[in-house]
N, C-alpha and C. Protein backbone atom coordinates (compact mmCIF):
# COMPACT_ATOMS: atom_id res chain seq x y z
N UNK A 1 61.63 175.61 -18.92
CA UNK A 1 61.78 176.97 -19.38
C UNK A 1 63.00 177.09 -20.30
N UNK A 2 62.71 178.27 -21.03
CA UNK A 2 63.77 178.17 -22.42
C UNK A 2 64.84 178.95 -21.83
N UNK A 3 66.24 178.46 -22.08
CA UNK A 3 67.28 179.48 -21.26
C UNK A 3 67.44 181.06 -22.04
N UNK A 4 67.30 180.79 -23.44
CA UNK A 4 67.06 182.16 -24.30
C UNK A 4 65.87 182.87 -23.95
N UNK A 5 66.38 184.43 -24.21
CA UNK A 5 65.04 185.03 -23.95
C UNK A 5 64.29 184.83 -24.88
N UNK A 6 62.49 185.24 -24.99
CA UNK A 6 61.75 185.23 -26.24
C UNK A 6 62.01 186.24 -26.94
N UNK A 7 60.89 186.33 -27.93
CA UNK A 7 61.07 187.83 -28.69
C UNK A 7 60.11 188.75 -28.23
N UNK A 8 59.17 188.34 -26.98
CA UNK A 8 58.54 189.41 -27.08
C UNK A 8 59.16 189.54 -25.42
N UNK A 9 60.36 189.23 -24.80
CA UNK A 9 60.72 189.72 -23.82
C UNK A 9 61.73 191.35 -24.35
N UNK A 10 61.84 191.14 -25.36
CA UNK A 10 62.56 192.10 -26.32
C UNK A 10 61.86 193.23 -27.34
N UNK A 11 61.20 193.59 -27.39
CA UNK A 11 60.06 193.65 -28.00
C UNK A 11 60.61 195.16 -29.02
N UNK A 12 62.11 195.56 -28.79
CA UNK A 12 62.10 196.73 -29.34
C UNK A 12 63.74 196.47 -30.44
N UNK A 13 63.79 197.25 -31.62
CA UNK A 13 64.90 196.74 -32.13
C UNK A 13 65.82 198.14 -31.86
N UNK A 14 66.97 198.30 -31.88
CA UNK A 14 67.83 199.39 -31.79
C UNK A 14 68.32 199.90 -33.33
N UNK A 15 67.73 201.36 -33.24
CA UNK A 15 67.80 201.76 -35.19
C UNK A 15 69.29 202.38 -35.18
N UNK A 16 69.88 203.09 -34.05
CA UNK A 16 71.09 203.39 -34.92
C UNK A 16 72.21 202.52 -34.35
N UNK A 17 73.73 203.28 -34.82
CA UNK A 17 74.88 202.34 -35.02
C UNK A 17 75.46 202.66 -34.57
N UNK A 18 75.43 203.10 -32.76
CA UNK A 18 76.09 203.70 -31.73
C UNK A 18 76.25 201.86 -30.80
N UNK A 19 77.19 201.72 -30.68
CA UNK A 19 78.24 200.53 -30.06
C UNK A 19 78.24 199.34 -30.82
N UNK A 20 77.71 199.59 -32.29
CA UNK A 20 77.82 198.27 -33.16
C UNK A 20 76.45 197.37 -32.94
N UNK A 21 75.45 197.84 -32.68
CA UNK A 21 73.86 197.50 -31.95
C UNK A 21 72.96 197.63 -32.98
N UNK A 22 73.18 198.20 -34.49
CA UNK A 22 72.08 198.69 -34.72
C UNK A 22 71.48 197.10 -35.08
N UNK A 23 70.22 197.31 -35.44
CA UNK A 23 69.10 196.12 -36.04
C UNK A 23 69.19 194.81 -34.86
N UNK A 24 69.95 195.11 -33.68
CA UNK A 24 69.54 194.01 -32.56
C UNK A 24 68.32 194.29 -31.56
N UNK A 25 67.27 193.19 -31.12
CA UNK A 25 66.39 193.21 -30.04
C UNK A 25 66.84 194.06 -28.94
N UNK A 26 66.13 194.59 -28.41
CA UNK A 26 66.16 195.29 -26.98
C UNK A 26 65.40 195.50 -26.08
N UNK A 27 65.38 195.53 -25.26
CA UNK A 27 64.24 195.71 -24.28
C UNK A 27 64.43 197.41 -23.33
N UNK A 28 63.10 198.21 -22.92
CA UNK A 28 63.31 199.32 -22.19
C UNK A 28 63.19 199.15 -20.90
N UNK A 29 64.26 199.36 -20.20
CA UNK A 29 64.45 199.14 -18.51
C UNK A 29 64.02 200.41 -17.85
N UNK A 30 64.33 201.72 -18.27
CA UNK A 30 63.77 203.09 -17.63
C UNK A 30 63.70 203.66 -18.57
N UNK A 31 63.25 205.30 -18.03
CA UNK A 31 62.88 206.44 -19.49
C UNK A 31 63.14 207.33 -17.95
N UNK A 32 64.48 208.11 -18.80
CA UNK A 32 64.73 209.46 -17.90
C UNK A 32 64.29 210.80 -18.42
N UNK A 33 64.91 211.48 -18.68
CA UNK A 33 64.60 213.40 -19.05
C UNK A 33 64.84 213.06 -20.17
N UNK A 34 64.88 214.24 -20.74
CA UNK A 34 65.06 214.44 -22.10
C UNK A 34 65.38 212.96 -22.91
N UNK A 35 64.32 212.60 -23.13
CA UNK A 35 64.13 211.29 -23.94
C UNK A 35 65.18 209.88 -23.90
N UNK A 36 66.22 210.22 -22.33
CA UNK A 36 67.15 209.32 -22.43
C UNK A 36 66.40 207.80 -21.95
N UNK A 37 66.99 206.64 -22.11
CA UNK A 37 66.83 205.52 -21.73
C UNK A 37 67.73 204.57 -21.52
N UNK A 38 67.42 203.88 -20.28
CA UNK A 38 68.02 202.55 -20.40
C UNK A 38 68.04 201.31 -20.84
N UNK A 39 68.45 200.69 -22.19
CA UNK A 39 67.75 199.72 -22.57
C UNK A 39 68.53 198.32 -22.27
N UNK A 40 68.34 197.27 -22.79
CA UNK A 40 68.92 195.77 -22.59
C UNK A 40 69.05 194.69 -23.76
N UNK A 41 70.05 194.38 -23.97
CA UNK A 41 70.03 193.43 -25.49
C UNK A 41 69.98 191.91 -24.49
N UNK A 42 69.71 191.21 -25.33
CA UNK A 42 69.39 189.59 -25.16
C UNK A 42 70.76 189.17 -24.64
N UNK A 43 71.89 189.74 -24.60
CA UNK A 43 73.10 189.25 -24.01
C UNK A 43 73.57 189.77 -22.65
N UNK A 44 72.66 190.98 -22.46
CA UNK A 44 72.74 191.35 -20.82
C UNK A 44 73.72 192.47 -20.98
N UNK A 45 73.96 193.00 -22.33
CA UNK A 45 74.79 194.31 -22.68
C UNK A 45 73.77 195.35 -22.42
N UNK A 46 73.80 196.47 -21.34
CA UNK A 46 72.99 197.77 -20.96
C UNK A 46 74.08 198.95 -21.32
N UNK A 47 72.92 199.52 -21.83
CA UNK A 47 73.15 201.00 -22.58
C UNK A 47 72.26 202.44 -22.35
N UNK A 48 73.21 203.33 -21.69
CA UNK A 48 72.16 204.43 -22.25
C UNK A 48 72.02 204.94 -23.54
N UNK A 49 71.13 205.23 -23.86
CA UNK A 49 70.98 205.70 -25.25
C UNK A 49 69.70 207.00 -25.21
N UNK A 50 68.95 207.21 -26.34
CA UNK A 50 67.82 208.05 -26.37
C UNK A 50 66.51 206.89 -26.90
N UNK A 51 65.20 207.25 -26.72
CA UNK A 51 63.73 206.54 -27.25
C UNK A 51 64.15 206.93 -28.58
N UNK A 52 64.53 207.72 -29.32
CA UNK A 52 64.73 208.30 -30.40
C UNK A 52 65.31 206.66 -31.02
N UNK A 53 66.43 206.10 -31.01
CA UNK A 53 66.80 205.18 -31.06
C UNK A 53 66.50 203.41 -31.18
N UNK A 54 64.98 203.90 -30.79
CA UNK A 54 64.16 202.26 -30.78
C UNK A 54 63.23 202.53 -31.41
N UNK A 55 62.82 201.02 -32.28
CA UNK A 55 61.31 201.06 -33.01
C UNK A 55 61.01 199.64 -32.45
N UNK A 56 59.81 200.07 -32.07
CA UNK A 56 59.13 198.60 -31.54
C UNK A 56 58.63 198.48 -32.41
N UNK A 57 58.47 196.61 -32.11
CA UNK A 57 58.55 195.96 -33.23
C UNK A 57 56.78 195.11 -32.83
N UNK A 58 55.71 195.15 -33.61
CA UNK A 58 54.56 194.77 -33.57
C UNK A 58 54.05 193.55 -34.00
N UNK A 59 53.69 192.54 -33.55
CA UNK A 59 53.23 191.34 -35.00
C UNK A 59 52.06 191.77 -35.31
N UNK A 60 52.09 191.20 -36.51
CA UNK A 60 50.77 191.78 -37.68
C UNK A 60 49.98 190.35 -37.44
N UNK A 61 48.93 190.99 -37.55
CA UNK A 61 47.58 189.90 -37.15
C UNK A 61 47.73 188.73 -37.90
N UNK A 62 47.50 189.37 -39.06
CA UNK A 62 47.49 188.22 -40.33
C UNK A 62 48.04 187.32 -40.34
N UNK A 63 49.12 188.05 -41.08
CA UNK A 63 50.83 186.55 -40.97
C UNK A 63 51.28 186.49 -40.05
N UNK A 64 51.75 187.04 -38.39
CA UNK A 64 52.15 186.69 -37.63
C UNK A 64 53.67 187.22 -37.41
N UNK A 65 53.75 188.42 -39.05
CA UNK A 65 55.58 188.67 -39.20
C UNK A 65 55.33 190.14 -38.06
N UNK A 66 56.63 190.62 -37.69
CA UNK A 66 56.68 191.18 -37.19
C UNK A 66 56.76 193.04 -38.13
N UNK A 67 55.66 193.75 -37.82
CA UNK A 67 55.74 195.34 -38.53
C UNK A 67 56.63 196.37 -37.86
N UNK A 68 57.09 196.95 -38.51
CA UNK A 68 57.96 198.52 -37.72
C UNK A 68 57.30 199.53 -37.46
N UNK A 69 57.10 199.84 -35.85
CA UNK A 69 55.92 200.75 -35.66
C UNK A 69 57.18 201.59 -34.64
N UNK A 70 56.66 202.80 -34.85
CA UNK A 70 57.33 203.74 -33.95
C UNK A 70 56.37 203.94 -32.98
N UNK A 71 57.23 204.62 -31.68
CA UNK A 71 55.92 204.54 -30.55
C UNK A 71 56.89 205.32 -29.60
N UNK A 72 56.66 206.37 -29.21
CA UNK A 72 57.05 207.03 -28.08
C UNK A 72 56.21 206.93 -26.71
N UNK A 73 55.24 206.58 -27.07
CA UNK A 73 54.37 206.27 -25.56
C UNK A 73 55.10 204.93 -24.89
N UNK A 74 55.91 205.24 -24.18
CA UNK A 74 56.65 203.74 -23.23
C UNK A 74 56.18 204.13 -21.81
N UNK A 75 55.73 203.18 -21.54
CA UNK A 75 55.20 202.33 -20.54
C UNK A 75 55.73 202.89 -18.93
């Protein structure tokens, strides 16, 4: 087993520039009230923040690159 996480254990990127985070992987750990969340970067740094704040990130069939899809329906 790989000691790094993958990318799709991460599957969401962080859009703004609240603790120096923006454009890093993240993952969603909870979803509270008013759109808050708990999320997780690949280094084990946890943050609350808002869903407002993440765009999951999709691979495209074709090429395999990854698309910017917004998505408020979390899981």
């Amino acid at each position: 087993m790989s000691e790094y996480p993958s990318y799709s254990d991460f599957p969401y990127t962080y859009r703004w520039t609240n603790g120096g985070r923006q454009g890093q992987q993240c993952r969603l750990l909870a979803v509270g009230t008013m759109y808050a969340c708990l999320i997780e970067f690949p280094d084990g740094f946890k943050m609350v923040s808002t869903v407002n704040a993440l765009r999951e990130e999709v691979r495209g069939a074709s090429d395999g690159e990854p698309e910017a899809q917004l998505s408020y329906a979390f899981k």
